[in-house]
C-alpha atoms as a PDB file:
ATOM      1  CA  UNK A   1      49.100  32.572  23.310  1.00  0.00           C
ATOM      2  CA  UNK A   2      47.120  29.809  21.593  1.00  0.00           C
ATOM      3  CA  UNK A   3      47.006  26.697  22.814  1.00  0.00           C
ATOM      4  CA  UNK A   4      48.491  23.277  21.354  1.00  0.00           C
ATOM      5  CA  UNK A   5      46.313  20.419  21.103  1.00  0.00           C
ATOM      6  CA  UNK A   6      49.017  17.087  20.837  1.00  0.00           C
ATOM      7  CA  UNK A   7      47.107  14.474  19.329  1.00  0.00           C
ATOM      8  CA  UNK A   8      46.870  11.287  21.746  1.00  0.00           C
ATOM      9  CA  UNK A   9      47.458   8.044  20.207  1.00  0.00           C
ATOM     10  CA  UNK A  10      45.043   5.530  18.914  1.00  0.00           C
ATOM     11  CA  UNK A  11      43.474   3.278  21.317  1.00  0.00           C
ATOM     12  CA  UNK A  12      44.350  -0.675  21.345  1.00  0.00           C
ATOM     13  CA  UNK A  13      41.568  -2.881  20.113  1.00  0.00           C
ATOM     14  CA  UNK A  14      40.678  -5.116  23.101  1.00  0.00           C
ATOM     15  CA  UNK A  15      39.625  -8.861  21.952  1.00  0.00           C
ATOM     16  CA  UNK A  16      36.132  -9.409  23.231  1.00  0.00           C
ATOM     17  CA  UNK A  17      36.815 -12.529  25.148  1.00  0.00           C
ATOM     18  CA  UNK A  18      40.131 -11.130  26.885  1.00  0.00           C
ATOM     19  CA  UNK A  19      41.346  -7.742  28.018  1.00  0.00           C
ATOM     20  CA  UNK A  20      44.700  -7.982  26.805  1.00  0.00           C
ATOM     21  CA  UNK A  21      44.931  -6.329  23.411  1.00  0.00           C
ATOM     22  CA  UNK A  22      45.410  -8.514  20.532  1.00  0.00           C
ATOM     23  CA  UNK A  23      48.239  -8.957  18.695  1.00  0.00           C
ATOM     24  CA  UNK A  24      48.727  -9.598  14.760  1.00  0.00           C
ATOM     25  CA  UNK A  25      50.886  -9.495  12.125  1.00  0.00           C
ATOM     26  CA  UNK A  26      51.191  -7.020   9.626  1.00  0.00           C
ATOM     27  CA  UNK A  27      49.906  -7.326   6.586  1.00  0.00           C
ATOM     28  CA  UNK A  28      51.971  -9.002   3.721  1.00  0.00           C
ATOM     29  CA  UNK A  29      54.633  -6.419   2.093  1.00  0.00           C
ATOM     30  CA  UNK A  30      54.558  -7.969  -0.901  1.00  0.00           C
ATOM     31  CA  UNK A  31      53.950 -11.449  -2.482  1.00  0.00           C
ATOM     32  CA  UNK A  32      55.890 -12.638  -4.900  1.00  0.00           C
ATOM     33  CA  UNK A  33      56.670 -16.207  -6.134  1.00  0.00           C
ATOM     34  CA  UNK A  34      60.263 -17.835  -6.049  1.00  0.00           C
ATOM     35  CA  UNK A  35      60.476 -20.757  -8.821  1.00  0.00           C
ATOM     36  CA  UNK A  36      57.125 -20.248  -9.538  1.00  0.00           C
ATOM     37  CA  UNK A  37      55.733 -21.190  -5.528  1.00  0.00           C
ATOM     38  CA  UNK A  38      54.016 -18.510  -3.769  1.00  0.00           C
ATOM     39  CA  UNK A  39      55.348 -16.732  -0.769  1.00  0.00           C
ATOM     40  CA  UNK A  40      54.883 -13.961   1.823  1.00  0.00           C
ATOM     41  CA  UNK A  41      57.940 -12.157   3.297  1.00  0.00           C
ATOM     42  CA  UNK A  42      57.217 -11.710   7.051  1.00  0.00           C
ATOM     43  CA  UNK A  43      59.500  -9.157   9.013  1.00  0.00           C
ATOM     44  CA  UNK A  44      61.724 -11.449  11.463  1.00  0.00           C
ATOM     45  CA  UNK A  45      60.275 -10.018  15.011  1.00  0.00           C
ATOM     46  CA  UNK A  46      57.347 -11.886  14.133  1.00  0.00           C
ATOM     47  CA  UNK A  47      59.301 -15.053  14.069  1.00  0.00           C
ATOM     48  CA  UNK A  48      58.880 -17.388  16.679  1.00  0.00           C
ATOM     49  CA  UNK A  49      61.587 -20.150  17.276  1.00  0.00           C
ATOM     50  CA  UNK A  50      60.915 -23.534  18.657  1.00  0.00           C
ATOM     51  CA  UNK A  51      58.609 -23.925  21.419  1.00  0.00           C
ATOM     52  CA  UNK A  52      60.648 -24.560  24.794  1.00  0.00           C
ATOM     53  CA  UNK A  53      59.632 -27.965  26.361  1.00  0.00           C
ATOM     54  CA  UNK A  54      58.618 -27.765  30.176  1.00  0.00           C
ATOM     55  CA  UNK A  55      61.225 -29.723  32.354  1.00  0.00           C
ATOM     56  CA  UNK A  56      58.830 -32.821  32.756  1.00  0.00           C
ATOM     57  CA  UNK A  57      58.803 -32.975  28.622  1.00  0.00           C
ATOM     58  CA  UNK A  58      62.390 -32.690  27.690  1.00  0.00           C
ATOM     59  CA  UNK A  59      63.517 -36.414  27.112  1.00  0.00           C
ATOM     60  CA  UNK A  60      66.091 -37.454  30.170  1.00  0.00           C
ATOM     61  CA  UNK A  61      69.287 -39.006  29.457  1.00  0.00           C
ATOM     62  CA  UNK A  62      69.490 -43.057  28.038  1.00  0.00           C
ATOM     63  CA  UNK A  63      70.941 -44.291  31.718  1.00  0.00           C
ATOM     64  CA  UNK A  64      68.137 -42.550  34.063  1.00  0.00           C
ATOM     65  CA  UNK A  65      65.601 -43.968  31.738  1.00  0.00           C
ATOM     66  CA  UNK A  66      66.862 -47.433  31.741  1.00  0.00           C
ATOM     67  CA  UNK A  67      67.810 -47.913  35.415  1.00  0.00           C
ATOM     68  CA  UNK A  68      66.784 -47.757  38.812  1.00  0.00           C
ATOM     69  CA  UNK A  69      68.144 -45.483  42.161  1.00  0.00           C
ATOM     70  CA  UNK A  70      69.829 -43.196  39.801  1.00  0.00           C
ATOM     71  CA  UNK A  71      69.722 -39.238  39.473  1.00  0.00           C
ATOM     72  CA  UNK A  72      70.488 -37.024  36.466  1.00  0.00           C
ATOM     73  CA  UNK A  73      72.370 -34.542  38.582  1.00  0.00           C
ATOM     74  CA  UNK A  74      73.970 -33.671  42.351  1.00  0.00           C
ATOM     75  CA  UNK A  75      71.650 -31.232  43.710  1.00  0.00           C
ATOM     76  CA  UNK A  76      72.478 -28.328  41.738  1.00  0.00           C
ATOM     77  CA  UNK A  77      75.093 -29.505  39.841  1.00  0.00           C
ATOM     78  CA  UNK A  78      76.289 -32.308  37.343  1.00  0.00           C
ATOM     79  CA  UNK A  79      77.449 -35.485  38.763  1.00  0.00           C
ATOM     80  CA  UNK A  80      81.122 -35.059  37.899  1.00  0.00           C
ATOM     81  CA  UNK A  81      80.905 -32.020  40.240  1.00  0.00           C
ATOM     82  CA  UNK A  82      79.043 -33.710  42.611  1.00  0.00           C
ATOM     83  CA  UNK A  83      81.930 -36.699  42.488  1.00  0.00           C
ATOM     84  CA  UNK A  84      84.600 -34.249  42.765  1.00  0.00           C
ATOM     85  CA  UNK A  85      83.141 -32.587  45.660  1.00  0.00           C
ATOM     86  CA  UNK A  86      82.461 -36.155  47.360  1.00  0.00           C
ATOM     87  CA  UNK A  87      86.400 -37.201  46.642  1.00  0.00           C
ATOM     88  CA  UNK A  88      87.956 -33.380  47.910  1.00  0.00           C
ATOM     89  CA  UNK A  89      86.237 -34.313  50.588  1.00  0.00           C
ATOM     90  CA  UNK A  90      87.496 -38.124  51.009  1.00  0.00           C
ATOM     91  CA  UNK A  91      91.053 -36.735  50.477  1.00  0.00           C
ATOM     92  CA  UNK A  92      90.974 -34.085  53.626  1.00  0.00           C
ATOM     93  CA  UNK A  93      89.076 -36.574  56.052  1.00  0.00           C
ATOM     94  CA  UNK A  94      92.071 -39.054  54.717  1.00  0.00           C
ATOM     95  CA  UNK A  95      94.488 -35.961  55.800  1.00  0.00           C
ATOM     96  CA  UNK A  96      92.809 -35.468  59.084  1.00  0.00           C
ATOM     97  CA  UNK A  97      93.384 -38.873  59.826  1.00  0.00           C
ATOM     98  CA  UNK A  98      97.124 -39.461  58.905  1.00  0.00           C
ATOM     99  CA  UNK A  99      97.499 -35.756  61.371  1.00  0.00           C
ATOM    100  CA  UNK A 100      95.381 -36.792  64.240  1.00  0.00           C
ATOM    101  CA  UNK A 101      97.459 -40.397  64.302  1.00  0.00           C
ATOM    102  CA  UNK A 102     100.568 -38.124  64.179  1.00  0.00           C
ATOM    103  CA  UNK A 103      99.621 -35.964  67.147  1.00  0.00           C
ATOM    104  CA  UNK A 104      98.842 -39.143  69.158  1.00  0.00           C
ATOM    105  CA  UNK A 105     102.402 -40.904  68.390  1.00  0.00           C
ATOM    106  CA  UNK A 106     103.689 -37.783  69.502  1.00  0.00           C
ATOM    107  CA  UNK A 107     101.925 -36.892  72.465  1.00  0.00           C
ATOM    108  CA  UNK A 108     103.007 -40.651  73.481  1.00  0.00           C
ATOM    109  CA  UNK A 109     106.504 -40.368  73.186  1.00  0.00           C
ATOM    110  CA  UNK A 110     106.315 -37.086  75.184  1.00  0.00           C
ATOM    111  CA  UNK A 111     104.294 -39.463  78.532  1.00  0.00           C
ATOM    112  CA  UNK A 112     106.387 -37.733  81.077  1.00  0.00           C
ATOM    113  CA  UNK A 113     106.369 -33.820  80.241  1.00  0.00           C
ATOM    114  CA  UNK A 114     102.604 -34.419  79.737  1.00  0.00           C
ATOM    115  CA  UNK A 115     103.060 -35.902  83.079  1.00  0.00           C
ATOM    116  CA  UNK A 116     104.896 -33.378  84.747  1.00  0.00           C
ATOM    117  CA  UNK A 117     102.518 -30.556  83.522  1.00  0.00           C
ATOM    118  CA  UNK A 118      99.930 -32.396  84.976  1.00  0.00           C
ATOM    119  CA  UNK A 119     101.861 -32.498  88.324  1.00  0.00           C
ATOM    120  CA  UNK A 120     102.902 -28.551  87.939  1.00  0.00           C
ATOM    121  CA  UNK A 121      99.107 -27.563  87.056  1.00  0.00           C
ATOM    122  CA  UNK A 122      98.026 -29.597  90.196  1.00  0.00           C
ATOM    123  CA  UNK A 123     100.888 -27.846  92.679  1.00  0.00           C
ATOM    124  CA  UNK A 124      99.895 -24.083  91.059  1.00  0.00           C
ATOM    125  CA  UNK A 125      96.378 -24.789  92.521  1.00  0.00           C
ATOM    126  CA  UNK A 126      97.385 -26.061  95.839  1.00  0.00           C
ATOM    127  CA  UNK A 127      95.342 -29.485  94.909  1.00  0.00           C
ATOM    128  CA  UNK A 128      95.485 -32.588  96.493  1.00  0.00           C
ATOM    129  CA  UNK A 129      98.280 -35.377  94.810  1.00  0.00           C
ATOM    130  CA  UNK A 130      95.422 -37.958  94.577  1.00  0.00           C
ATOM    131  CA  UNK A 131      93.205 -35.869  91.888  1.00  0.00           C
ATOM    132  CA  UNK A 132      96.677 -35.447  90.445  1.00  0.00           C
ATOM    133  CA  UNK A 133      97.597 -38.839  90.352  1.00  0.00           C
ATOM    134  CA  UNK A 134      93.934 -40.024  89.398  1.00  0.00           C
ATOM    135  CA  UNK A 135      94.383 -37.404  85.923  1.00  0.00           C
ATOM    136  CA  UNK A 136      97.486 -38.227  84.761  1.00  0.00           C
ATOM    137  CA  UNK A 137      96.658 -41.930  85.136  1.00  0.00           C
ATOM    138  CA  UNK A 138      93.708 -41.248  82.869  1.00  0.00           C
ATOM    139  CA  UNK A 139      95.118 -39.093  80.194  1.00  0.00           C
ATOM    140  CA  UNK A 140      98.191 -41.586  79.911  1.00  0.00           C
ATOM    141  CA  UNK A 141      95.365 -44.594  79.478  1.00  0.00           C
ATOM    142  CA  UNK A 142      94.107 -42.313  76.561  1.00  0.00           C
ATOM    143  CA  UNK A 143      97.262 -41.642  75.564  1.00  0.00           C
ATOM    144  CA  UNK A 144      98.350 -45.317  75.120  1.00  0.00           C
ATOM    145  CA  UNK A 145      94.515 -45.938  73.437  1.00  0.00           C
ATOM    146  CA  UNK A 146      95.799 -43.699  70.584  1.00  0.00           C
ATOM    147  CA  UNK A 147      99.248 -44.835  70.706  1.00  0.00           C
ATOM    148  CA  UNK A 148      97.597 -48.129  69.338  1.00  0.00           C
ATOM    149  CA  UNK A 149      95.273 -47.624  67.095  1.00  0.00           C
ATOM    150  CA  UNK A 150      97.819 -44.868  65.258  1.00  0.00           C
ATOM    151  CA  UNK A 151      98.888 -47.612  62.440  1.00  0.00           C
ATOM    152  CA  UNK A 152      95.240 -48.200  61.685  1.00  0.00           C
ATOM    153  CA  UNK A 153      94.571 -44.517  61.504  1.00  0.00           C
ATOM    154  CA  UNK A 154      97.213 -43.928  59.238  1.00  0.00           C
ATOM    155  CA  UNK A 155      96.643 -46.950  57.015  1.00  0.00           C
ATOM    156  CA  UNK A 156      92.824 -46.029  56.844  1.00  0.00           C
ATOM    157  CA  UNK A 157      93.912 -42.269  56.186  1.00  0.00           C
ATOM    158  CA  UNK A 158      95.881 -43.412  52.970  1.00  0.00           C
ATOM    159  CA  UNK A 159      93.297 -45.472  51.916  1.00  0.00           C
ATOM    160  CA  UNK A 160      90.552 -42.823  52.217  1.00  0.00           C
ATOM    161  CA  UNK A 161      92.569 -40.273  50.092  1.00  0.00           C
ATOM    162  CA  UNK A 162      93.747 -42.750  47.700  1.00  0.00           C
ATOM    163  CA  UNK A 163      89.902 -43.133  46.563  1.00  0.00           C
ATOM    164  CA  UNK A 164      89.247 -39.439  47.324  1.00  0.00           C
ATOM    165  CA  UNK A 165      91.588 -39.466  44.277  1.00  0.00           C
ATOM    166  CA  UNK A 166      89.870 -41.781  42.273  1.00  0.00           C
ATOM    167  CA  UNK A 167      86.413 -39.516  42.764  1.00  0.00           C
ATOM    168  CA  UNK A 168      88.607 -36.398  41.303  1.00  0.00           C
ATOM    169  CA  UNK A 169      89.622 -38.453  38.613  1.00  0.00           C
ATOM    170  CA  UNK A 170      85.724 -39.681  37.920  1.00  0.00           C
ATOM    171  CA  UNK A 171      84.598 -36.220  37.904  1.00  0.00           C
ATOM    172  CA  UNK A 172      86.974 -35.133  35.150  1.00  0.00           C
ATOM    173  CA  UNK A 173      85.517 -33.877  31.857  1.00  0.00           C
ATOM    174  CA  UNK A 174      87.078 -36.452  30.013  1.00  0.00           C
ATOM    175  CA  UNK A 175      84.746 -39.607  28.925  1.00  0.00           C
ATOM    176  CA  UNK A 176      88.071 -41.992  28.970  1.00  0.00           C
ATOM    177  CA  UNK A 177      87.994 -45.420  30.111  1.00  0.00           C
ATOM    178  CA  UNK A 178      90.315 -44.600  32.684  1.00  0.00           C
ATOM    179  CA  UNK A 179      87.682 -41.976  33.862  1.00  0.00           C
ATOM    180  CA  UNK A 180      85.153 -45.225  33.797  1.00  0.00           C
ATOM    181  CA  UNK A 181      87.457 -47.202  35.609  1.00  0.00           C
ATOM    182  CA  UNK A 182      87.797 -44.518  38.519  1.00  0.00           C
ATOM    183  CA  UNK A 183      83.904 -44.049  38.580  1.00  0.00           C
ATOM    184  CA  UNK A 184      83.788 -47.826  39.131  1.00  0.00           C
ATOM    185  CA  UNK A 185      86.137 -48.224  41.532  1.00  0.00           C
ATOM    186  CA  UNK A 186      84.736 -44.915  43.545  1.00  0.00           C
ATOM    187  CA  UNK A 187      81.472 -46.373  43.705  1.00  0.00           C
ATOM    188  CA  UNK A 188      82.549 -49.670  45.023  1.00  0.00           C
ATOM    189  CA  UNK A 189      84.481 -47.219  48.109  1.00  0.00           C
ATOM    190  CA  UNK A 190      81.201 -45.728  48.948  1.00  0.00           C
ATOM    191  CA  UNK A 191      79.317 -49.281  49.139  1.00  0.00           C
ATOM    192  CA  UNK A 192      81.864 -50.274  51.686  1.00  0.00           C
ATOM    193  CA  UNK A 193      81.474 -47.125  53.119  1.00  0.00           C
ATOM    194  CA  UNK A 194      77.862 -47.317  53.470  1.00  0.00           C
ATOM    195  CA  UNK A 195      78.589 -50.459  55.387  1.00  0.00           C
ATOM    196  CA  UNK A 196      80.361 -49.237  57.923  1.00  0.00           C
ATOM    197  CA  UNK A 197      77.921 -46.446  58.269  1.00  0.00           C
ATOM    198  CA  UNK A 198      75.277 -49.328  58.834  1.00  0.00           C
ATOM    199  CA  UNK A 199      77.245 -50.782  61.571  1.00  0.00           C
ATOM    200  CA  UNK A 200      77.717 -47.761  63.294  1.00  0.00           C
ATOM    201  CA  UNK A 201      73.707 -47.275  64.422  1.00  0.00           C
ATOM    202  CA  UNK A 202      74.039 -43.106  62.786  1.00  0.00           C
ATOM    203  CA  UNK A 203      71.380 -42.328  60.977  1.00  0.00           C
ATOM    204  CA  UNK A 204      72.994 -39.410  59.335  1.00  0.00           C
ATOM    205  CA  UNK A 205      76.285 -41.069  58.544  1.00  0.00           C
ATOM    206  CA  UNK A 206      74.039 -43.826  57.120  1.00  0.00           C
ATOM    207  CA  UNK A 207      71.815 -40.701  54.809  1.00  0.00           C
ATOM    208  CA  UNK A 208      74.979 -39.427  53.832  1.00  0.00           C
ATOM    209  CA  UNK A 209      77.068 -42.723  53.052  1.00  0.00           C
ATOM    210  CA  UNK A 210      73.650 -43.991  50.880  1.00  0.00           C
ATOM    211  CA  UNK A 211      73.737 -39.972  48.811  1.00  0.00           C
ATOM    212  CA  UNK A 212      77.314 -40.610  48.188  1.00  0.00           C
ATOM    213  CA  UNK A 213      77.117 -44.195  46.748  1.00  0.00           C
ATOM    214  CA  UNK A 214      73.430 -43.021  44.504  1.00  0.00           C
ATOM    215  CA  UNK A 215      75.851 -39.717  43.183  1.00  0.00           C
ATOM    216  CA  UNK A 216      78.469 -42.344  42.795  1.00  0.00           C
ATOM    217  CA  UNK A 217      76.806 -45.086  40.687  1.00  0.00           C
ATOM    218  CA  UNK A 218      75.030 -42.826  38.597  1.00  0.00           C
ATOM    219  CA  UNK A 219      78.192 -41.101  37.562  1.00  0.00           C
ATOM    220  CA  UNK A 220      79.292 -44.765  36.871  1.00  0.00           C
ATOM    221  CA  UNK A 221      76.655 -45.191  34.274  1.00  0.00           C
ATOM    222  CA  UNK A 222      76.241 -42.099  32.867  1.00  0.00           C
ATOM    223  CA  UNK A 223      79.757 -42.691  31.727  1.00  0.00           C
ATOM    224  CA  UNK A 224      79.254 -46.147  30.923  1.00  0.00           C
ATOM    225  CA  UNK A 225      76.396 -45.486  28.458  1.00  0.00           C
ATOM    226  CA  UNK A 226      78.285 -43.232  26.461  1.00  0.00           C
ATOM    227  CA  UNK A 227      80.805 -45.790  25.054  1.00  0.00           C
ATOM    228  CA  UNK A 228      77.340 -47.871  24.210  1.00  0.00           C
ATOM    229  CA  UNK A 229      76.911 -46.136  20.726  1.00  0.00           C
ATOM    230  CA  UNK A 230      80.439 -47.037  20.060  1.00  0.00           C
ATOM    231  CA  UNK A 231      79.816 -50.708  20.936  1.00  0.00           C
ATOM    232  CA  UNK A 232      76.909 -50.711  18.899  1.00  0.00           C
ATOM    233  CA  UNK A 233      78.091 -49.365  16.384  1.00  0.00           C
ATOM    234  CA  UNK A 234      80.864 -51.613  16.380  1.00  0.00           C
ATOM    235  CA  UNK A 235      78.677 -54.434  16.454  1.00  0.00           C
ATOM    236  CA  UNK A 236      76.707 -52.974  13.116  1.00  0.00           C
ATOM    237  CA  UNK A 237      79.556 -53.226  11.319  1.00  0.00           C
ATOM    238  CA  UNK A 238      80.817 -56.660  12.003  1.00  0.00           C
ATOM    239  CA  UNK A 239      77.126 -57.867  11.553  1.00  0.00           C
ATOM    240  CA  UNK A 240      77.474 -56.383   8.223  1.00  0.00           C
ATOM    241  CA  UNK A 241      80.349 -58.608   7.084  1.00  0.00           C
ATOM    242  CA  UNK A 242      83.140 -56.621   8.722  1.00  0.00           C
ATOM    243  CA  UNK A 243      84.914 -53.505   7.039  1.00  0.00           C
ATOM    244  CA  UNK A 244      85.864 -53.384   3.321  1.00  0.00           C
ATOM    245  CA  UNK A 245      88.898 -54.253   2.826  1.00  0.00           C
ATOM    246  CA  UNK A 246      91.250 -51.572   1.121  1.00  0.00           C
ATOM    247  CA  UNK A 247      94.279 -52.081  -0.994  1.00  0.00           C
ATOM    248  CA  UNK A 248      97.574 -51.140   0.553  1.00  0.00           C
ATOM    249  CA  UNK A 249      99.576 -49.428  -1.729  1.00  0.00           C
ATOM    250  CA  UNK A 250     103.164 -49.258  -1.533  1.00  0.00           C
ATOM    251  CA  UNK A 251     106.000 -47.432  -3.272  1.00  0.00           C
ATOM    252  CA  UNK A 252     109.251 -49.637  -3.596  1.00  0.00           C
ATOM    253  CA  UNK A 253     112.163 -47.099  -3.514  1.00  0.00           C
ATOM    254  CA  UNK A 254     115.467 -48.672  -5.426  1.00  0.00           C
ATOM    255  CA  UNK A 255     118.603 -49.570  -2.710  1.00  0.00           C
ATOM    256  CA  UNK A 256     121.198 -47.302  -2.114  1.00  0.00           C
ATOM    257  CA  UNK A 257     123.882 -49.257  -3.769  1.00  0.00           C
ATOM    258  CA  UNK A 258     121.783 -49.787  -6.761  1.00  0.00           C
ATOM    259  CA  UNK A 259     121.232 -46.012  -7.355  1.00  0.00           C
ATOM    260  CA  UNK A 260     125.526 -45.816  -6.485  1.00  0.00           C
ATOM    261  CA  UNK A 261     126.209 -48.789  -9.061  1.00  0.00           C
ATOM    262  CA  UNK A 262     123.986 -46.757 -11.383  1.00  0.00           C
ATOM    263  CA  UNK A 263     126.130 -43.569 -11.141  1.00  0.00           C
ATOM    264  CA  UNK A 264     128.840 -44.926 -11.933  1.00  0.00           C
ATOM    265  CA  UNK A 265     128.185 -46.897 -14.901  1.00  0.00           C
ATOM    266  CA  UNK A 266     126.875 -43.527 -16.431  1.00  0.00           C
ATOM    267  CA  UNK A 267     130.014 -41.560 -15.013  1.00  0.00           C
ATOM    268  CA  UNK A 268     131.922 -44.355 -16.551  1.00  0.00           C
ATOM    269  CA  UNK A 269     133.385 -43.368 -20.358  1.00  0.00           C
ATOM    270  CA  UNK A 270     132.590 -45.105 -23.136  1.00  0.00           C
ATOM    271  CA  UNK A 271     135.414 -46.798 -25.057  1.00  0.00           C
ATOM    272  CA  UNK A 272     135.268 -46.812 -28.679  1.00  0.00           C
END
């Protein structure tokens, strides 16, 4: 049988200075002139759109430009969900607080069954009543440690998830003032609570305390900056003379009792 010879395709021009082949656009269709101006229809694959910018070129928002210790986002994530995360997690140490002084007021009123399991534990191993003795005195002095400070747990446990709240609220989508407001007054929580980190000598409470309050503040002003068009624009107008002022107009609609009075004169018949 004869054989078939398939015809191989053309091979690419190579551009002398690179061994990539080179790419160009057809040649013009047609050329024709629209309101007598010259132009050359180009099939739309050969489009390009804009060129992308490189992350260090695209222009970064108004309130990183303009201040200092701020960041554009939370990691990998915007800074309301960065302050939402940072208040969900004010609002369940605030929980674990009110529980743990809970558990202690009620592992103090139950002194004497923690007691006498103490004693019964001690008897089961054939112990001696001094190391029995010595225990129980030291788990009721713990006991009556947590006794006290229960009040200030559970005050401090309120107070933590009442500005866990106020993060959820400043992470909302929302740009309200009330959403500025919560910002503010979340950012103000983790100052003080970068204090407290200070005192207590951590180094990582005191790394994740300063995070908190940077996420914090620059949530602040990223919402703060974007009622500054509105201010300024505000202020345009007023420098302009204030706005015009339009006529009011207004429809006066006869009384009831005139339209009755009315009626009745018509109703009324006419004596000759």
């Amino acid at each position: 049988s004869p054989k078939i010879h398939r015809s191989s395709p053309p091979p690419l021009r190579h551009s002398p200075r690179n061994s990539t082949p080179r790419r160009t656009l057809p040649k013009a269709m047609a050329t024709t002139t629209l309101e007598g101006v010259p132009y050359v229809e180009v099939p739309m694959e050969h489009v390009r759109g804009p060129p992308r910018l490189a992350p260090a070129e695209r222009e970064r928002p108004r309130f990183v430009r303009e201040n200092r210790c701020v960041v554009e986002k939370c990691c990998c994530a915007s800074l309301a969900t960065g302050v939402s995360v940072l208040g969900a997690l004010d609002v369940v140490v605030g929980a674990a607080a009110i529980v743990a002084a809970v558990l202690a007021l009620v592992a103090a009123t139950h002194e004497h069954a923690i007691d006498a399991a103490i004693e019964h534990a001690y008897v089961a191993t054939n112990a001696t009543a001094t190391g029995a003795d010595d225990t129980i005195a030291h788990v009721n002095r713990g006991l009556h440690h947590a006794a006290r400070a229960a009040p200030w747990a559970l005050a401090l446990g309120v107070a933590v998830i009442g500005f866990g709240a106020l993060g959820l609220r400043a992470g909302s989508a929302s740009p309200t003032p009330a959403t500025r407001d919560a910002a503010r007054g979340f950012a103000v929580w983790k100052a003080v609570h970068l204090a407290f980190a200070v005192s207590s000598f951590s180094l990582l409470h005191v790394a994740w305390s300063a995070y908190g309050l940077l996420v914090a503040r620059s949530r602040y002003l990223e919402l703060l900056y974007l009622e500054i068009p509105l201010y300024e624009a505000a202020a345009a107008v007023f420098a302009a003379g204030g706005p015009a002022a339009t006529p009011v107009l207004t429809t006066l609609e006869p009384s009831s009792s005139k339209v009755a009075e009315d009626e009745a004169s018509k109703a009324r018949p006419v004596s000759s």
